[in-house]
Protein backbone atom coordinates (compact mmCIF):
# COMPACT_ATOMS: atom_id res chain seq x y z
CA UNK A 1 210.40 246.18 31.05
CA UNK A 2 206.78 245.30 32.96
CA UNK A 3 205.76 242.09 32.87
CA UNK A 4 202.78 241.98 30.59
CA UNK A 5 200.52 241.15 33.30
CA UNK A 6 200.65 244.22 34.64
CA UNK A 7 198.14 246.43 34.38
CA UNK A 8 199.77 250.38 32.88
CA UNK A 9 199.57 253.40 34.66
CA UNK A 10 196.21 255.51 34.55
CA UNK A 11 196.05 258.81 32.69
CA UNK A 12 193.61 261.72 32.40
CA UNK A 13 192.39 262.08 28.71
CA UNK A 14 190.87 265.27 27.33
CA UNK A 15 189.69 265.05 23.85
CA UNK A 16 188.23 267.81 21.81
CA UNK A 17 186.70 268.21 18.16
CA UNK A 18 185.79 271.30 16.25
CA UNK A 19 182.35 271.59 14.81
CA UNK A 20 182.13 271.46 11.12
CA UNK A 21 186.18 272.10 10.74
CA UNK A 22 186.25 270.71 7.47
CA UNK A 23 183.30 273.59 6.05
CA UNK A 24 186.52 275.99 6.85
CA UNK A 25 187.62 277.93 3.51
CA UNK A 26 191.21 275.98 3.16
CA UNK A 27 193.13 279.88 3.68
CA UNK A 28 191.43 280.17 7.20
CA UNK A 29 192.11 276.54 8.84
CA UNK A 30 195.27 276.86 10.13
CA UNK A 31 194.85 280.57 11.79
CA UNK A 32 191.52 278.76 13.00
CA UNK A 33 193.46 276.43 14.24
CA UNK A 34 196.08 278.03 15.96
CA UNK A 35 193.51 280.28 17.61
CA UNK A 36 192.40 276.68 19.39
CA UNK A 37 195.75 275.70 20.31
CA UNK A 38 196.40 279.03 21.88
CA UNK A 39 192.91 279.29 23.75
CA UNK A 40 193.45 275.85 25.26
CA UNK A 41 197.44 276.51 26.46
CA UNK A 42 195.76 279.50 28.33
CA UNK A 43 193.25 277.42 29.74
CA UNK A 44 195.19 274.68 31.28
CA UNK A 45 197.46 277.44 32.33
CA UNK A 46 194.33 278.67 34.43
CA UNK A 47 193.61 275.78 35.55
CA UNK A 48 197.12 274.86 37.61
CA UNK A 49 198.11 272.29 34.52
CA UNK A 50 201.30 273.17 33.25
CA UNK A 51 204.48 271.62 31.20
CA UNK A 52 202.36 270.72 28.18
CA UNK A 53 204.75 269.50 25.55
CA UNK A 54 203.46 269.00 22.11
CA UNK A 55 205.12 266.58 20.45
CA UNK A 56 203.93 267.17 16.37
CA UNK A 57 206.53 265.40 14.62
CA UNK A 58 205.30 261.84 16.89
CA UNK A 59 201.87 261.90 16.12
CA UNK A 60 199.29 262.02 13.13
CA UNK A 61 197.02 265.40 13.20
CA UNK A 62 193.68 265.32 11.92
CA UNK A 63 193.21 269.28 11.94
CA UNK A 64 189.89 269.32 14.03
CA UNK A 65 190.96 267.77 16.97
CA UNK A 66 193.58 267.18 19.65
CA UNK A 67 193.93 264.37 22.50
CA UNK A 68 195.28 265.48 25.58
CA UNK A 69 197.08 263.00 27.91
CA UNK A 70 197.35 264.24 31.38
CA UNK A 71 199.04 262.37 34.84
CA UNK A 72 195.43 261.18 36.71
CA UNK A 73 195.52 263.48 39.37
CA UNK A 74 194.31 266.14 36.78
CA UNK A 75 191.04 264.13 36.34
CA UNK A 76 188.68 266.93 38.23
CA UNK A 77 190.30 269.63 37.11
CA UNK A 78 189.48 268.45 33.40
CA UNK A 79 186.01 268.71 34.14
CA UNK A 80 185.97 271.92 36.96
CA UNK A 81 187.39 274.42 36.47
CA UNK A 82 188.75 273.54 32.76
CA UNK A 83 185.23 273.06 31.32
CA UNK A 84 183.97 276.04 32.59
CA UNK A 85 187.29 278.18 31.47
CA UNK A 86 186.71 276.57 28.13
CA UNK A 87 183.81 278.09 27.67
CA UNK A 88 184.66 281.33 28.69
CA UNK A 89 187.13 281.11 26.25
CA UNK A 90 185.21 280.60 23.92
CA UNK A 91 182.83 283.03 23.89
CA UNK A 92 185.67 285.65 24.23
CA UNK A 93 186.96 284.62 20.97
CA UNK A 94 183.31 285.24 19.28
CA UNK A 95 182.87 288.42 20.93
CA UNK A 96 186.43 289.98 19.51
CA UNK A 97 186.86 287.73 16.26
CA UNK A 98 186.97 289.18 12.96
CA UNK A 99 183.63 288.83 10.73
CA UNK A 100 185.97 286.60 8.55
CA UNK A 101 187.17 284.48 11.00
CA UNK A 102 185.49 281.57 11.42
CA UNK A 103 183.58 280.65 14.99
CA UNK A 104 185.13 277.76 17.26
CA UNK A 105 182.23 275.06 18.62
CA UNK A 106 184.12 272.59 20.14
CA UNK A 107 182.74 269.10 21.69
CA UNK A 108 185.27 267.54 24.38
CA UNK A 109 185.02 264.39 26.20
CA UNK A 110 187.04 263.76 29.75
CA UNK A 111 187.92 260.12 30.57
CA UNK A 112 190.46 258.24 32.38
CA UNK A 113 192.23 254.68 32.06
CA UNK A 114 195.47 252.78 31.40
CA UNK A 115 197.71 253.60 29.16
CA UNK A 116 201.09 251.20 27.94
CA UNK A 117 203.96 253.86 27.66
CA UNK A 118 206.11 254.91 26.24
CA UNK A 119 203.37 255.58 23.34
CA UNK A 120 200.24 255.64 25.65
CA UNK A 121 198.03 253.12 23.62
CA UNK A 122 194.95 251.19 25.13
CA UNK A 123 191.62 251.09 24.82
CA UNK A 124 191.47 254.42 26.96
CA UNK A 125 192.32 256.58 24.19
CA UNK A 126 189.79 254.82 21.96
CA UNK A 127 187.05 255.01 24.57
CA UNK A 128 187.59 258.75 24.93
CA UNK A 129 187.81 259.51 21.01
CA UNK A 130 184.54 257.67 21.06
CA UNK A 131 182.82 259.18 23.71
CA UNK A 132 184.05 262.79 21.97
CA UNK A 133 182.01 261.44 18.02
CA UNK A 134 179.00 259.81 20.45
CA UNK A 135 175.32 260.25 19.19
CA UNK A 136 175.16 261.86 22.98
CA UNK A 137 177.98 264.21 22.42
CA UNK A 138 176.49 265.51 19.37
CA UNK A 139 173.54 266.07 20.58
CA UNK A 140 174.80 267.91 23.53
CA UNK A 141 176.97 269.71 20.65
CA UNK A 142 173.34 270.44 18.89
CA UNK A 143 171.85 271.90 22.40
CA UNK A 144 174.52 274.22 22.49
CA UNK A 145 174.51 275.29 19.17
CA UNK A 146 170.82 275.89 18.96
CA UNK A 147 171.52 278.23 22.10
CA UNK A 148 174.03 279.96 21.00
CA UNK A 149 176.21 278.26 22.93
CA UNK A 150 180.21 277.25 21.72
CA UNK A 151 180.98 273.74 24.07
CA UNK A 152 179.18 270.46 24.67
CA UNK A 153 181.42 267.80 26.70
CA UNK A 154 180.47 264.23 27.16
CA UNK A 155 181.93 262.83 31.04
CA UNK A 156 182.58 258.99 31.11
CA UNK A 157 181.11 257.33 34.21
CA UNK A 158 184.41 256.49 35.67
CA UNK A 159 185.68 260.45 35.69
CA UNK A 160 182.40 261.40 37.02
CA UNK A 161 182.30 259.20 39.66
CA UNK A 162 185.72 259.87 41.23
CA UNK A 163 185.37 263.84 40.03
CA UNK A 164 182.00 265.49 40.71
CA UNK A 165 180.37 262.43 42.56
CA UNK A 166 183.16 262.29 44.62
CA UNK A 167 182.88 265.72 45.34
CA UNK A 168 186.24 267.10 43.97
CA UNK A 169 184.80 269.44 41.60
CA UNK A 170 184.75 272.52 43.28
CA UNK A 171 181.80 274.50 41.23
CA UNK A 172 179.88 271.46 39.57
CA UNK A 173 177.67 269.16 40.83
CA UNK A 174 175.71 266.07 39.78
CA UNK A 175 172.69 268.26 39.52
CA UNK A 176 174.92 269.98 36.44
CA UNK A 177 174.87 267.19 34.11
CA UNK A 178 172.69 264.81 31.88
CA UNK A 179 173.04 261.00 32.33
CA UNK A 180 173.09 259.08 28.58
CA UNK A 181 174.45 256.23 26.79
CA UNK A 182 177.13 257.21 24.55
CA UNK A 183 176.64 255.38 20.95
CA UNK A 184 179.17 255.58 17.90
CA UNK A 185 177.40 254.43 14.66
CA UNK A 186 180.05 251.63 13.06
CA UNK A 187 181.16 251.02 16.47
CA UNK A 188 178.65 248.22 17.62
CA UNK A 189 180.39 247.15 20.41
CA UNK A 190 180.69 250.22 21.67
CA UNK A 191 177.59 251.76 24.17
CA UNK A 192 178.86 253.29 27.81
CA UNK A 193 177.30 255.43 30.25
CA UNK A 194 178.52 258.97 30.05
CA UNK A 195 177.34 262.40 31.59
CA UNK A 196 176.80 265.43 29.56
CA UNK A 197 177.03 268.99 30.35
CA UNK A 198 177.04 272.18 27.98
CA UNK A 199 177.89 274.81 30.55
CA UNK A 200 175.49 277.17 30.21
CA UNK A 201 172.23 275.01 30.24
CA UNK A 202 170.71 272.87 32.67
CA UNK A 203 170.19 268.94 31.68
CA UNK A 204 166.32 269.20 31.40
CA UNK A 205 167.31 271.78 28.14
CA UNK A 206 169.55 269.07 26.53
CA UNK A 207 167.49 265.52 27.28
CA UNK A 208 164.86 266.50 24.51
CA UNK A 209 168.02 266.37 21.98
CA UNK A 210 168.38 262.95 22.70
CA UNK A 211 166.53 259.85 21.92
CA UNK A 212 165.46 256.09 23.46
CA UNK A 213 167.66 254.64 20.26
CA UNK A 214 170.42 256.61 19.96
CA UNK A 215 172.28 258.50 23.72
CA UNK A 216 169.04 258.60 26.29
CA UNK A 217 169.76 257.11 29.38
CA UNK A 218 166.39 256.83 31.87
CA UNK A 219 167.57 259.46 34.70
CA UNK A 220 167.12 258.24 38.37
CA UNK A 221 164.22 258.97 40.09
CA UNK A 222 164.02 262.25 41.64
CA UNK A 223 165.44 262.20 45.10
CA UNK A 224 168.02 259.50 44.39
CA UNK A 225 171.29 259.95 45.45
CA UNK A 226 173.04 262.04 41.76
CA UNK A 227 169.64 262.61 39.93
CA UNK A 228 170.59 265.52 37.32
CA UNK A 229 168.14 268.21 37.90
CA UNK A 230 165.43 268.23 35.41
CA UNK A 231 163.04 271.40 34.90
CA UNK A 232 159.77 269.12 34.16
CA UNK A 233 160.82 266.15 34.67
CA UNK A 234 160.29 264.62 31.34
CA UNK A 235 161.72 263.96 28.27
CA UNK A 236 160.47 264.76 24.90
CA UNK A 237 162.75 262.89 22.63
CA UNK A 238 163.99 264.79 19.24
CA UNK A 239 166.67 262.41 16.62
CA UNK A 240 169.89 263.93 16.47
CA UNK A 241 173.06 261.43 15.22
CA UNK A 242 175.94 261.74 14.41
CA UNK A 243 179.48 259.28 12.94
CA UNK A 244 182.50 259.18 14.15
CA UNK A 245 185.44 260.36 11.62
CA UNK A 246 189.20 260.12 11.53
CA UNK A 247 192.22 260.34 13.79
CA UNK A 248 192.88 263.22 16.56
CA UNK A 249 196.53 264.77 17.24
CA UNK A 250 198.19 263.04 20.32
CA UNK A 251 199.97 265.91 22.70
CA UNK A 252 201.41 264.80 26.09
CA UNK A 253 200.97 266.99 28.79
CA UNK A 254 202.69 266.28 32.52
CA UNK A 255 206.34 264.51 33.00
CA UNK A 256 205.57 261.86 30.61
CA UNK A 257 206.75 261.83 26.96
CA UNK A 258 205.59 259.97 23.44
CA UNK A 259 207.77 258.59 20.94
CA UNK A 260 205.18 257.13 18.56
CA UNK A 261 202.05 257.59 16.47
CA UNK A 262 199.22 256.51 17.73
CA UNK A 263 195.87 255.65 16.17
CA UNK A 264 192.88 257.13 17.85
C-alpha cells in the first residue's frame, strides 16, 4: 500500500459534454449516443492512443458525458492532434447524418493531476468536470454554436503550459487560444485560469462571449511572451453563463484499470 503521504501518480483527463443532450426525443439518445462513443474510439485511434477499456458496469453514466483517464504522457496529444480530429469528426457526422438524427456539439476540457488508484479519485477529476460546466467553457460552447461550429474545449493552465507552451503541440500554438478564468456557479471556491480554443475561430472571435464577472481573463499585453492573438485588440464583453449539472461516465484508457464508482 503507499504511505498516505505520498503524493498519486499523474493522469491525463479528457472530459466531454454534449450540448443540450437532455432536449433529445428519449427514442434517439442512445443511437445519439453511441454515434459519440464511436466518433471518439476513432479519434484516439488517430491520434496514437490506444487500449481504451470501458469499464460500464464500475462507473455511474450520466448520458451526456464521458471522463477519459489517460497515462500523462498523452497530455499534448489531448489537446493536438485530438482536438483538432474532434472536430473533424464532428462535422463529418453533420454533413452525412440523417435529418432525424440529432446534431453532436460537444464542449471538452483537457487537464492533468493526481489521481489515488485503484479508483482514480482526487480533486483532478473534479477540477476537470468543472472546467468542462465553466461559465468560460460555455461561452466558448456559445462562440461555436453561433458559428456553426460543433466543439468548444476549455485547457487548464497546467496542460497548457507543459503542452502548447512547452511547445509539444505540433499544429497549435499559444496564439490559438483565449486566456479566461473558468467559474462554476454553486462552486464558490472554485475560479482557475484556463485557455479556450474552438478550432475553427481565432480568440479575438470568442473574448466578446465572455464577461469581467463571469470567465474574462485580461490577456497579456501584446508582445508578451504567449499573448493569444487578438484581431482588434479589444474586448467587447456579451453575458453568457452557464451551471454545472450531474455526474459524467468514468472510462479508463492506458494500462491502468478501475474497480469503483466514482463521483465527478
Amino acid at each position: 500500500m503507499p504511505d498516505a503521504d505520498d503524493v498519486p501518480p499523474e493522469h491525463a483527463l479528457l472530459v466531454v459534454d454534449m450540448k443540450a443532450y437532455s432536449q433529445i426525443p428519449e427514442a434517439k439518445m442512445a443511437p445519439t449516443r453511441a454515434d459519440l462513443d464511436d466518433i471518439l474510439a476513432t479519434v484516439f485511434a488517430q491520434c496514437g492512443i490506444s487500449d481504451v477499456a470501458t469499464l460500464d458496469s464500475a462507473v455511474k453514466d450520466r448520458g451526456d458525458g464521458a471522463i477519459f483517464v489517460l497515462p500523462a504522457r498523452h497530455a499534448a496529444r489531448l489537446v493536438d492532434p485530438l482536438l483538432g480530429q474532434l472536430r473533424q469528426a464532428l462535422e463529418r457526422r453533420e454533413q452525412m447524418r440523417l435529418a432525424s438524427s440529432p446534431t453532436i456539439r460537444l464542449r471538452a476540457s483537457v487537464h492533468v493531476g493526481p489521481l489515488e488508484p485503484p479508483t482514480h479519485r482526487g480533486d483532478a477529476v473534479n477540477d476537470a468536470c468543472r472546467l468542462v460546466d465553466s461559465d468560460a467553457a460555455r461561452a466558448a460552447m456559445a462562440a461555436a454554436v453561433d458559428h456553426g461550429l460543433y466543439l468548444a474545449a476549455a485547457v487548464s493552465n497546467t496542460v497548457f503550459r507543459r503542452t502548447v507552451r512547452a511547445e509539444r503541440t505540433k499544429t497549435l500554438s499559444a496564439r490559438h487560444f483565449q486566456q479566461a478564468t473558468a467559474r462554476v456557479d454553486g462552486k464558490d471556491g472554485f475560479e482557475e485560469t484556463c485557455w479556450l480554443h474552438v478550432p475553427g475561430l481565432v480568440p479575438s472571435v470568442i473574448s466578446p462571449y465572455l464577461t469581467a464577472d463571469h470567465g474574462m481573463t485580461p490577456s497579456p499585453s501584446a508582445g508578451s511572451p504567449g499573448a493569444p492573438a487578438n484581431e482588434s485588440g479589444t474586448t467587447a464583453p456579451m453575458g453568457q453563463k452557464g451551471k454545472a449539472s450531474g455526474k459524467a461516465r468514468l472510462v479508463q484508457v492506458g494500462r491502468d484499470y478501475i474497480t469503483g464508482s466514482e463521483r465527478s
